[in-house]
Protein backbone atom coordinates (compact mmCIF):
# COMPACT_ATOMS: atom_id res chain seq x y z
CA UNK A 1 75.85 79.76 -30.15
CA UNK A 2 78.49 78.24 -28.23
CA UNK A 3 82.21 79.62 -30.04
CA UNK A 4 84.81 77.30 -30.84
CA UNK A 5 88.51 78.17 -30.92
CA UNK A 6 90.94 75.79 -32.75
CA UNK A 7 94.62 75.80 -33.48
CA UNK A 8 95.01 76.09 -37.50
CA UNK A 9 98.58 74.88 -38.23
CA UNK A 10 98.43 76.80 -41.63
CA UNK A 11 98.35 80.51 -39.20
CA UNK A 12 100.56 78.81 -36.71
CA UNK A 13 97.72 80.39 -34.06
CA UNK A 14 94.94 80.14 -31.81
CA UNK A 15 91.36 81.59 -34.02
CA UNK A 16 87.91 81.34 -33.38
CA UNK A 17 86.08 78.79 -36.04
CA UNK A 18 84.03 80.35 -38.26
CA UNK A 19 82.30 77.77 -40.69
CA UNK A 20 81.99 79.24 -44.45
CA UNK A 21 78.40 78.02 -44.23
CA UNK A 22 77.22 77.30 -40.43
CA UNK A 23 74.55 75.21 -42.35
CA UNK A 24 77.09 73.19 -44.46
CA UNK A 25 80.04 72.45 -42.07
CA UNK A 26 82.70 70.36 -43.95
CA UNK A 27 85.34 67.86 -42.04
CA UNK A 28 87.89 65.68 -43.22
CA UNK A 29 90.40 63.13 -41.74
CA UNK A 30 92.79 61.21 -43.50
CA UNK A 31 91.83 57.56 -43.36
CA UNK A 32 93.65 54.41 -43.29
CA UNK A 33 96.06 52.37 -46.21
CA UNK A 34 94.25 49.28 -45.81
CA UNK A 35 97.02 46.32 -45.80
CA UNK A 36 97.32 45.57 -42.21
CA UNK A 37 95.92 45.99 -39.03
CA UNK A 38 96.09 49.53 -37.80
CA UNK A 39 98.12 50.32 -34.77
CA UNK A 40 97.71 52.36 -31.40
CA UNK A 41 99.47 55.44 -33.22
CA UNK A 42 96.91 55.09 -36.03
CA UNK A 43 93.62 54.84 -33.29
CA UNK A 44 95.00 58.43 -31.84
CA UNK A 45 93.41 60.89 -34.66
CA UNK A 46 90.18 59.16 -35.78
CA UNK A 47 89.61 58.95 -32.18
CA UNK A 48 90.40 63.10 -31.28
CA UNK A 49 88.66 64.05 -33.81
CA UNK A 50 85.70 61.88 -33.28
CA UNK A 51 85.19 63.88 -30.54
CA UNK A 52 85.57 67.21 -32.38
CA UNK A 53 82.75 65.97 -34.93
CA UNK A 54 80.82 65.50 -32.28
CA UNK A 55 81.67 69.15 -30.87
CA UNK A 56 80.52 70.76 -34.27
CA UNK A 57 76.90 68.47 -34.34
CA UNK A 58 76.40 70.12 -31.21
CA UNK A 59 76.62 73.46 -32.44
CA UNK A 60 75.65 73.84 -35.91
CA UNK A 61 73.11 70.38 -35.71
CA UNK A 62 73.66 66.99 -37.16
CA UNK A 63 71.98 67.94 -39.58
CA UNK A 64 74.54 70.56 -41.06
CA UNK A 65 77.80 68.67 -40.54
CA UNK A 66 79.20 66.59 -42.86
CA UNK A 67 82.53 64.42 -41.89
CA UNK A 68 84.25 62.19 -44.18
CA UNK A 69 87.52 60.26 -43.77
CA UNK A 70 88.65 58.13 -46.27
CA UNK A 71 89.80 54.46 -47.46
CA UNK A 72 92.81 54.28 -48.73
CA UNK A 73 92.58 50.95 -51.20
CA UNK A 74 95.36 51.85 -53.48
CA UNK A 75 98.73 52.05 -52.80
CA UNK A 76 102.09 50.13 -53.21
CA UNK A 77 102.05 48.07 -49.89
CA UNK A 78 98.74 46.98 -50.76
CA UNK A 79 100.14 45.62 -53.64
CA UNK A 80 103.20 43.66 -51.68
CA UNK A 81 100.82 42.56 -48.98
CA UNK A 82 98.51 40.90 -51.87
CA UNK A 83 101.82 39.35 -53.95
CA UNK A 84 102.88 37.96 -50.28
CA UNK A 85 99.48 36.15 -49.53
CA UNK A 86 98.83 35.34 -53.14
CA UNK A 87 95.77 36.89 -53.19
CA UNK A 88 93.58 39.91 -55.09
CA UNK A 89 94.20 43.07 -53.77
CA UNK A 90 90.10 43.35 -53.68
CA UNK A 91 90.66 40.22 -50.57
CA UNK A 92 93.32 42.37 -49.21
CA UNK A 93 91.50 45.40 -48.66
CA UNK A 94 88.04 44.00 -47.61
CA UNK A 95 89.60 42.13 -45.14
CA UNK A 96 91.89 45.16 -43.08
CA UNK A 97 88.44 47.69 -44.14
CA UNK A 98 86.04 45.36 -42.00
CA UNK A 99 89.00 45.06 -39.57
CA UNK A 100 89.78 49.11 -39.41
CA UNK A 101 85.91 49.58 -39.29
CA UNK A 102 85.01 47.07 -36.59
CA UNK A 103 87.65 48.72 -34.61
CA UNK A 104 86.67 52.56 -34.67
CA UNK A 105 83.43 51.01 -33.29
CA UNK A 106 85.20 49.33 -30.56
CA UNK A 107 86.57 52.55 -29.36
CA UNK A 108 83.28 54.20 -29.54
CA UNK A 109 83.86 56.52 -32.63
CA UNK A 110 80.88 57.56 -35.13
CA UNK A 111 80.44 56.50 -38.15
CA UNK A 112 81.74 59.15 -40.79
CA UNK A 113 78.68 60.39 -42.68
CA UNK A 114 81.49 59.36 -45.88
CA UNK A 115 83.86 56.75 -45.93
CA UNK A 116 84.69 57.50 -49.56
CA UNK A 117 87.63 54.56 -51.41
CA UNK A 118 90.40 55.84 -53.39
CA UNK A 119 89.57 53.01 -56.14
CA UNK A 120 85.95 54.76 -56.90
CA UNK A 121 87.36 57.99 -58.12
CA UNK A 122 89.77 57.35 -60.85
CA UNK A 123 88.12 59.71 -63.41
CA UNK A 124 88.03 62.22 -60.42
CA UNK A 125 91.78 61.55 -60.56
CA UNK A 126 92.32 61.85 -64.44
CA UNK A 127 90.36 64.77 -65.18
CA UNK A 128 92.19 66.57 -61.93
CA UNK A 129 95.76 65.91 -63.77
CA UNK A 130 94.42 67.29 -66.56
CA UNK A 131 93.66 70.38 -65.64
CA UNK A 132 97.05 70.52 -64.00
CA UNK A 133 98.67 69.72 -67.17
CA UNK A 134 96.63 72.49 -68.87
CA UNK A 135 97.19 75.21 -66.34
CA UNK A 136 101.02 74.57 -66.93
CA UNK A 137 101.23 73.53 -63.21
CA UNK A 138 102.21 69.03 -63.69
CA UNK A 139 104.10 67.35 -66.86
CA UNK A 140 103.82 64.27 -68.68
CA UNK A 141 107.70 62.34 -68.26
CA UNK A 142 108.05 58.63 -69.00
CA UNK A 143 104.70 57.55 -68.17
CA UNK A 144 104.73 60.11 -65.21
CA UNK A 145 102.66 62.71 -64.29
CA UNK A 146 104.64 64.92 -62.01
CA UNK A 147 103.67 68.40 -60.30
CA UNK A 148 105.73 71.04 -60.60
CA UNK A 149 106.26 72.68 -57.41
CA UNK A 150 107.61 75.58 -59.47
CA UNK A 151 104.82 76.67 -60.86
CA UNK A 152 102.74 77.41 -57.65
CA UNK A 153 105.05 80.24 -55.83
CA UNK A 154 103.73 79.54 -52.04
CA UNK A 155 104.21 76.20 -52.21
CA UNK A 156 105.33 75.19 -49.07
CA UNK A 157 103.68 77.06 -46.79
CA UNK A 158 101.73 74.92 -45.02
CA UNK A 159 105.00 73.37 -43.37
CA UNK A 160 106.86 76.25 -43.46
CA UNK A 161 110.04 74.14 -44.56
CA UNK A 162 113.06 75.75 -46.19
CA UNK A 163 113.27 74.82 -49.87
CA UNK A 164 116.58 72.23 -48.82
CA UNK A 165 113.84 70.66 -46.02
CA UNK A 166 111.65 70.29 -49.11
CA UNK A 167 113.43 68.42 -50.92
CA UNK A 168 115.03 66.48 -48.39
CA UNK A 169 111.41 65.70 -46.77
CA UNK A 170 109.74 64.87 -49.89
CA UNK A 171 111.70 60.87 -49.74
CA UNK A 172 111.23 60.62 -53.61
CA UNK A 173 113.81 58.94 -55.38
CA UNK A 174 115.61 62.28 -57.52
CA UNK A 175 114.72 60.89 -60.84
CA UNK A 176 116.03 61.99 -63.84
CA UNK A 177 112.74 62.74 -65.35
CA UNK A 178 111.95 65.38 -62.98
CA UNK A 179 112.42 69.11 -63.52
CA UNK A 180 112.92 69.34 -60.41
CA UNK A 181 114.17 67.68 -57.25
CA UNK A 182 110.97 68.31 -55.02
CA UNK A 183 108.30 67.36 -57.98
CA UNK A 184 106.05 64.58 -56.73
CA UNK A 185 104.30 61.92 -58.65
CA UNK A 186 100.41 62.66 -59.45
CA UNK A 187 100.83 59.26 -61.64
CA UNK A 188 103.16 56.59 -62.27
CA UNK A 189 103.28 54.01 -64.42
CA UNK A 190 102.22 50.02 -64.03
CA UNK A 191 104.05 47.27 -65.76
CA UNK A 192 102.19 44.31 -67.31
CA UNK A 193 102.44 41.94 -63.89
CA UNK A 194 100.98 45.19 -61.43
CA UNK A 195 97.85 46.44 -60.92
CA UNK A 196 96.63 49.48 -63.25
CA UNK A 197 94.26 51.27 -64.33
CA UNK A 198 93.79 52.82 -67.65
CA UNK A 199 94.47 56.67 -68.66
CA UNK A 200 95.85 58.80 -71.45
CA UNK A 201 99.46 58.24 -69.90
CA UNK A 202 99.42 54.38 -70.10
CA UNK A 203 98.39 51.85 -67.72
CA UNK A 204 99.19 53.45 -64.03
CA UNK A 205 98.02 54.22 -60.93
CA UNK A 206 97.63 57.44 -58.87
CA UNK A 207 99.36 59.05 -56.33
CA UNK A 208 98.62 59.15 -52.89
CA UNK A 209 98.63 62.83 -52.68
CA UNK A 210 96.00 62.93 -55.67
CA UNK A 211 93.35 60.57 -54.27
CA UNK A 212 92.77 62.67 -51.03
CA UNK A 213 92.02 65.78 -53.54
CA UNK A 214 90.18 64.29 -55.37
CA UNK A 215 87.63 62.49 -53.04
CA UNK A 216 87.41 66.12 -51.26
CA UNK A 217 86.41 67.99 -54.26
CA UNK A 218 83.54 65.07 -55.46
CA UNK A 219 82.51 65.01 -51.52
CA UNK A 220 82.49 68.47 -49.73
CA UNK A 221 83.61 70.81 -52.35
CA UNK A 222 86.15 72.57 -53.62
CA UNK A 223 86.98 74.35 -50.66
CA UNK A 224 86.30 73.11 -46.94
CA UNK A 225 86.44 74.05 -43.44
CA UNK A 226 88.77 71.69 -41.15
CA UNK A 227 90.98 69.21 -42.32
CA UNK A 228 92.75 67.28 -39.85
CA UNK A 229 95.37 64.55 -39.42
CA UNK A 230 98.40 63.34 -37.62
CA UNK A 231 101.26 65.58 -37.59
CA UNK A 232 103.31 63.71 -39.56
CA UNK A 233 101.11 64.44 -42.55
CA UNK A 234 101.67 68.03 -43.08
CA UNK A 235 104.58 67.81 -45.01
CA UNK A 236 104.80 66.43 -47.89
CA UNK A 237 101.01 64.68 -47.93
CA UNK A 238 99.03 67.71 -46.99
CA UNK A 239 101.45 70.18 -48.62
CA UNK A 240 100.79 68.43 -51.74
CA UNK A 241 97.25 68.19 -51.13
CA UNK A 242 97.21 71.75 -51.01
CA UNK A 243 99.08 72.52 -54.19
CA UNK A 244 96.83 70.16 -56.44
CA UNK A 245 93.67 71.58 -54.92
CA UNK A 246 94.14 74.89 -54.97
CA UNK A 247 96.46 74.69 -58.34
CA UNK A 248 93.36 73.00 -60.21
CA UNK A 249 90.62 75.23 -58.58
CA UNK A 250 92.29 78.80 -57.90
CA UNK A 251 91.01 79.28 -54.48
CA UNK A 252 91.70 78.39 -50.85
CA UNK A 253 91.74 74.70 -50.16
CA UNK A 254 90.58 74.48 -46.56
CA UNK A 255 89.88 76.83 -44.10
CA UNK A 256 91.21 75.52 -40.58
CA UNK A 257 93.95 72.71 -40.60
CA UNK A 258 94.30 70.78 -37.45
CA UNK A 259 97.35 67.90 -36.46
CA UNK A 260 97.32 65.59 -33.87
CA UNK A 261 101.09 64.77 -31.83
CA UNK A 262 102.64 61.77 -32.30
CA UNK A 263 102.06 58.92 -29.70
CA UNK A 264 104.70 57.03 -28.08
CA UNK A 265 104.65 53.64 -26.02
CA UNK A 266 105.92 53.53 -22.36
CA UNK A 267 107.79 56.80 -23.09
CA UNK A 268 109.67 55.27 -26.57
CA UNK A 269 108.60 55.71 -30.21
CA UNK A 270 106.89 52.64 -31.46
CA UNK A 271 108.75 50.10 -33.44
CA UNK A 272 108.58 46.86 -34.23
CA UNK A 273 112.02 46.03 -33.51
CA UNK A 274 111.84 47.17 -30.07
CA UNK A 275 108.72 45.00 -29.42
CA UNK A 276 106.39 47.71 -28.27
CA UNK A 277 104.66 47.95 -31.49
CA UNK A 278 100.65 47.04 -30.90
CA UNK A 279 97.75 47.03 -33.06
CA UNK A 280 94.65 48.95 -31.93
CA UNK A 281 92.69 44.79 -32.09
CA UNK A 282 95.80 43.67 -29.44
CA UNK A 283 95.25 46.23 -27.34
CA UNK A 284 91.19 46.13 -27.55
CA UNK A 285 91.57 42.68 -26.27
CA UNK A 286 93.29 43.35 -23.64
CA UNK A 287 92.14 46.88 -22.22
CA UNK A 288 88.42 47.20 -23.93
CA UNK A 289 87.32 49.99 -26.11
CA UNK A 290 86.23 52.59 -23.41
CA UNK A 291 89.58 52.35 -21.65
CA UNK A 292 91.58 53.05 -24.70
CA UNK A 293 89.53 55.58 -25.90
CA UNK A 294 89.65 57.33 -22.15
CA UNK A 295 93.60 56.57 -22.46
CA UNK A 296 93.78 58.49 -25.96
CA UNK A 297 92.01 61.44 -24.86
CA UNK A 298 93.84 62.34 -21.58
CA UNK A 299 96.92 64.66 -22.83
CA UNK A 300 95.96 67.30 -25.51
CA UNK A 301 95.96 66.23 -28.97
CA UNK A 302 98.23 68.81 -29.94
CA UNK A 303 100.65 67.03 -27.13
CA UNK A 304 102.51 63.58 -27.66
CA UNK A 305 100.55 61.48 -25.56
CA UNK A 306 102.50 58.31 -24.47
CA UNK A 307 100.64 54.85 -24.16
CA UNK A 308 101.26 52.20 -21.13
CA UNK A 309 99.63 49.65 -19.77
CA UNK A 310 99.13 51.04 -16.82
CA UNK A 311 97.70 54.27 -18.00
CA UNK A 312 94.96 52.07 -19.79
CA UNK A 313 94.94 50.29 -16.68
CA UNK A 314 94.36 53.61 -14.54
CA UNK A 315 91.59 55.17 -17.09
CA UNK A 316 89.86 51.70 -16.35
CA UNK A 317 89.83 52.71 -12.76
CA UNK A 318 88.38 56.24 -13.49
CA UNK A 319 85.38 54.23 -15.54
CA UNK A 320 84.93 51.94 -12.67
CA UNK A 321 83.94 54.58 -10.46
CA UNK A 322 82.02 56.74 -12.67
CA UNK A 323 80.13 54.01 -13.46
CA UNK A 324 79.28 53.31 -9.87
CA UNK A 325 78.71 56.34 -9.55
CA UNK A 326 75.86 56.74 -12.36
CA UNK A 327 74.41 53.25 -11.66
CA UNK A 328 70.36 53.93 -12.25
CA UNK A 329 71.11 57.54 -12.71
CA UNK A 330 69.63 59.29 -16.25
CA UNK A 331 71.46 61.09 -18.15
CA UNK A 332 70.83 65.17 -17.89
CA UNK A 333 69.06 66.73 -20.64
CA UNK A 334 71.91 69.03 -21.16
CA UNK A 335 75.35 68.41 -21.81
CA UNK A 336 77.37 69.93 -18.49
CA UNK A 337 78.79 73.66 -19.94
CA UNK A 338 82.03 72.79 -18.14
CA UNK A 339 82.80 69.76 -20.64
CA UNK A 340 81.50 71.95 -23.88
CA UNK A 341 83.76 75.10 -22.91
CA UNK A 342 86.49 72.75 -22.45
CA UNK A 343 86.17 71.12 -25.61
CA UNK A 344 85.40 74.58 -27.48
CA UNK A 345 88.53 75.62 -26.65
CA UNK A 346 90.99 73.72 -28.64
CA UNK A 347 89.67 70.19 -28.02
CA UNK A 348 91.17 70.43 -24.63
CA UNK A 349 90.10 67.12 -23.76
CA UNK A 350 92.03 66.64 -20.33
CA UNK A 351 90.20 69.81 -19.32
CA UNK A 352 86.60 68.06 -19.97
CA UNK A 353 88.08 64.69 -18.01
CA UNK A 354 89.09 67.18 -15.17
CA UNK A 355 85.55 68.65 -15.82
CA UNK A 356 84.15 65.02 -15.67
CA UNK A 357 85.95 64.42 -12.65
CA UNK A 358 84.15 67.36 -10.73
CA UNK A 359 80.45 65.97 -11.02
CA UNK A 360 81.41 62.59 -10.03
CA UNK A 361 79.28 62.47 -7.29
CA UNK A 362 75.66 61.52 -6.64
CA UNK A 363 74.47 64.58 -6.36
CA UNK A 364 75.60 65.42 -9.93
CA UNK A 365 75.58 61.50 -11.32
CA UNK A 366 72.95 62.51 -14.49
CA UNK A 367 75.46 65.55 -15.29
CA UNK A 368 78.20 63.16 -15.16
CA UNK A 369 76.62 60.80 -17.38
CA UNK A 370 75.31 63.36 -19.90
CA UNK A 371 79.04 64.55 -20.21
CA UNK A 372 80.66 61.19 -20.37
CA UNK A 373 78.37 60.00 -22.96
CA UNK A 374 78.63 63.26 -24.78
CA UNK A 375 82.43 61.90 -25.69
CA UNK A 376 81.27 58.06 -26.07
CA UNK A 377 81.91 56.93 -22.52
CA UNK A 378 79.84 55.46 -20.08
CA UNK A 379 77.81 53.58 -23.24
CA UNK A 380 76.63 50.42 -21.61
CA UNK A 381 74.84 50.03 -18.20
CA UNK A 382 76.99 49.38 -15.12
CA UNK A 383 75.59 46.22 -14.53
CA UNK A 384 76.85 45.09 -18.30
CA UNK A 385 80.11 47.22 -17.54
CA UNK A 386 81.03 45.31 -14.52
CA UNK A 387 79.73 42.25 -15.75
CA UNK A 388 82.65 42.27 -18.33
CA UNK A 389 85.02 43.25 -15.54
CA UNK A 390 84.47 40.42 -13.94
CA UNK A 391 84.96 38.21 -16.60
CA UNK A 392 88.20 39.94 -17.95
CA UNK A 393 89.93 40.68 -14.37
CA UNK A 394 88.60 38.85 -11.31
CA UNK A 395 88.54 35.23 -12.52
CA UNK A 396 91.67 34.17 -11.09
CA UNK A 397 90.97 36.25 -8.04
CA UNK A 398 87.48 34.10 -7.51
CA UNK A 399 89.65 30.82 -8.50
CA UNK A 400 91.86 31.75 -5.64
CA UNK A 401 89.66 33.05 -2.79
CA UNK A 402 85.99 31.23 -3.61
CA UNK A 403 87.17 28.15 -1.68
CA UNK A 404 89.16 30.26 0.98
CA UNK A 405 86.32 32.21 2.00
CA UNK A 406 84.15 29.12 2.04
CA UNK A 407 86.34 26.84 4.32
CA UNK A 408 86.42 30.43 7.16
CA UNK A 409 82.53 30.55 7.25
CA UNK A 410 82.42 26.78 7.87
CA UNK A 411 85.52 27.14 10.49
CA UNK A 412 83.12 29.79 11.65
CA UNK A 413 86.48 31.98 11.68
CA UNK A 414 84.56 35.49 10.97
CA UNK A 415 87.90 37.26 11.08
CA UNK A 416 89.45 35.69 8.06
CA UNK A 417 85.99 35.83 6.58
CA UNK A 418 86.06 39.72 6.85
CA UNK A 419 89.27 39.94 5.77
CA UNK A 420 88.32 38.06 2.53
CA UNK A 421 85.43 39.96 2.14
CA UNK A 422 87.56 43.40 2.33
CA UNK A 423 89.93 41.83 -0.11
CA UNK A 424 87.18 41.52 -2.36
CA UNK A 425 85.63 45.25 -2.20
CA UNK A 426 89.26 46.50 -2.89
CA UNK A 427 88.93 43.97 -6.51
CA UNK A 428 85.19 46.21 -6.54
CA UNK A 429 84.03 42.96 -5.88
CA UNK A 430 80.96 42.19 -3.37
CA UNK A 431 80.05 38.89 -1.90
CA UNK A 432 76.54 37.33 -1.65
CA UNK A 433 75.42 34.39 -0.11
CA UNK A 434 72.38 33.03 -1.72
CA UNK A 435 69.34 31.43 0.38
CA UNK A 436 70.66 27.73 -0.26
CA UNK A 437 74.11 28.94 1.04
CA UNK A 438 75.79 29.43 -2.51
CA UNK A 439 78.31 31.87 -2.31
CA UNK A 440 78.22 34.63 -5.16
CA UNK A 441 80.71 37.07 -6.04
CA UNK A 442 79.36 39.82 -8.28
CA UNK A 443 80.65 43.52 -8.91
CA UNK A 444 80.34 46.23 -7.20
């Protein structure tokens, strides 16, 4: 059996992955908060460790694994997005889960075997704070429930933060009902006008924290193998996951924690007010799926990886000639051991692309394809794949030249013919004429 090595953040190290139960292997990613269209930055994680899912079916069997990442469907901006619209928040959240949904399959990530919603586990959620309450480790103030990071002494650890980086990172209002500044809300009360649900602390809703526990523990068990996220969840969301899990249960929470870096856009961070803020739909259009998801995977996923246009543009060139490359070919039996070893070793996915690049050549075009595909690349035929790269890039090209090329075979002037005709295998473009004399441009 093949051994994988990951980075756990929690040992701040390299270790070999040892499942608790090879037969049971237990993943989870932290979905979406379903109230808008989800952006580039968001695409980065489900897509990394799509390909690490796939990386464990490989080893232990489909069979054995079991990945779920969640739907976030309650939450505050949900709330303000469905007050905005004047809508439900039921409309709301249908409409941006279809969206989210339809757009992992655009970039060529599995299904999750779960994609468990936040609103079907209140009474997960109630009986959790609970047996917090009991245990002496969260407190009932005002219609609150609060943890008390007091009461668990390693709390913490996960980050590493100082106890002032606690407090200062936990961007909770310092409420008077708290015992203490870095407390964080397992439940907070609804007024008449919001959305609530019922409990023995008055109408209220959960916290975010809470409803990742909670669909864990109903899911994949009290304690799990991997979970894994952007970076910017380890503190306080994950920290806090950590200290209601293993608070309510007494034992570890999960085995192997793993956090993606942070993506950038044309070397910035992403923001709205700079106007280099797109949505993973915007940039589908524009790119296609298989070029973003190329374009996600080629710096480490440890690394900041920095999004352009021209990167997307550049991974579309890669695809262009693998696919050339593999036109007719089948796909190897046997995944090439140059892209598993690279993968096994932290999810070094630039390795596998570098690995990739090595059997691009005829004489290795079914290894090539057995790899690509074994990352969900290289998914359609080539005649389909450069049937849409016509359509998406060389129109205006055609528009331009078509008529050119035309009016130099009448004029019988062969040289500007040729040229044309070299123009157009630089595009990847070929020309035919048909037996009637129609000219055709078609793909490479």
């Amino acid at each position: 059996m093949t051994d994988i090595y990951v980075y756990n953040t929690a040992a701040r190290g390299k270790e070999k992955f040892e499942p608790i139960d090879p037969k049971n292997v237990r993943m989870y990613v932290c979905g979406p908060t379903v109230y808008d269209h989800a952006h580039i930055g968001n695409a980065r994680p489900y897509t990394v460790f799509d390909i690490f899912y796939r990386l464990l079916r490989h080893v232990y069997g489909t069979e054995h694994v079991t990945y779920a990442r969640n739907i976030t469907d309650i939450e505050d901006k949900i709330m303000d997005r469905a007050a905005q619209e004047g809508v439900s928040i039921k409309t709301i959240t249908n409409r941006y889960t279809k969206i989210y949904q339809e757009d992992m399959r655009s970039l060529g990530n599995l299904e999750p075997d779960i994609q468990p919603k936040a609103t079907e586990h209140l009474p997960q959620m109630i009986k959790m704070m609970q047996d917090l309450i009991a245990k002496g480790n969260a407190y009932v103030a005002e219609g609150h429930v609060m943890f008390d990071v007091t009461s668990m002494e390693n709390y913490g650890r996960l980050s590493g933060h100082s106890r002032d980086e606690l407090v200062a990172g936990a961007r909770v209002e310092v409420a008077p009902y708290k015992k203490d500044p870095a407390d964080f809300v397992l439940w907070k009360p609804s007024t008449e006008e919001q959305v609530g649900w019922g409990s023995p602390w008055g109408k209220g809703r959960p916290g975010w924290h809470l409803e990742c526990s909670c669909m864990i523990e109903k899911h994949l068990g009290e304690t799990i193998d991997l979970h894994a996220g952007g970076q910017d969840l380890i503190f306080p969301h994950h920290e806090n996951e950590i200290a209601q899990s293993e608070c309510t249960h007494g034992k570890e929470f999960v085995k192997y924690w793993m956090h993606n870096g942070y993506l950038t856009v044309d070397g910035v961070k992403m923001s709205k007010s700079l106007g280099n803020f797109y949505t993973i739909r915007e940039l589908l259009e524009e790119h296609g799926g298989e070029p973003m998801r190329l374009s996600l995977l080629t710096a480490h996923y440890r690394q900041p990886v920095d999004f352009s246009n021209s990167n997307a543009k550049e991974q579309k060139r890669r695809l262009d000639r693998w696919y050339r490359i593999t036109a007719g070919a089948a796909a190897a039996e046997t995944v090439p051991a140059t892209v598993i070893e690279a993968l096994s070793d932290d999810l070094n996915t630039p390795k596998a692309i570098a690995a990739l690049d090595a059997l691009a050549s005829e004489e290795t075009a079914d290894q090539l394809l057995a790899g690509a595909q074994f990352i969900g690349l290289l998914m359609q035929s080539a005649e389909d794949w450069f049937k849409t790269e016509l359509s998406a890039e060389h129109d205006a090209w055609i528009a331009e030249n078509s008529v050119k090329y035309a009016e130099a075979r009448a004029a019988k002037d062969f040289a500007e013919a040729d040229r044309i005709r070299d123009e157009a295998a630089g595009q990847g473009l070929v020309i035919e004429i048909a037996a009637g004399g129609e000219i055709k441009f078609k793909a490479q």
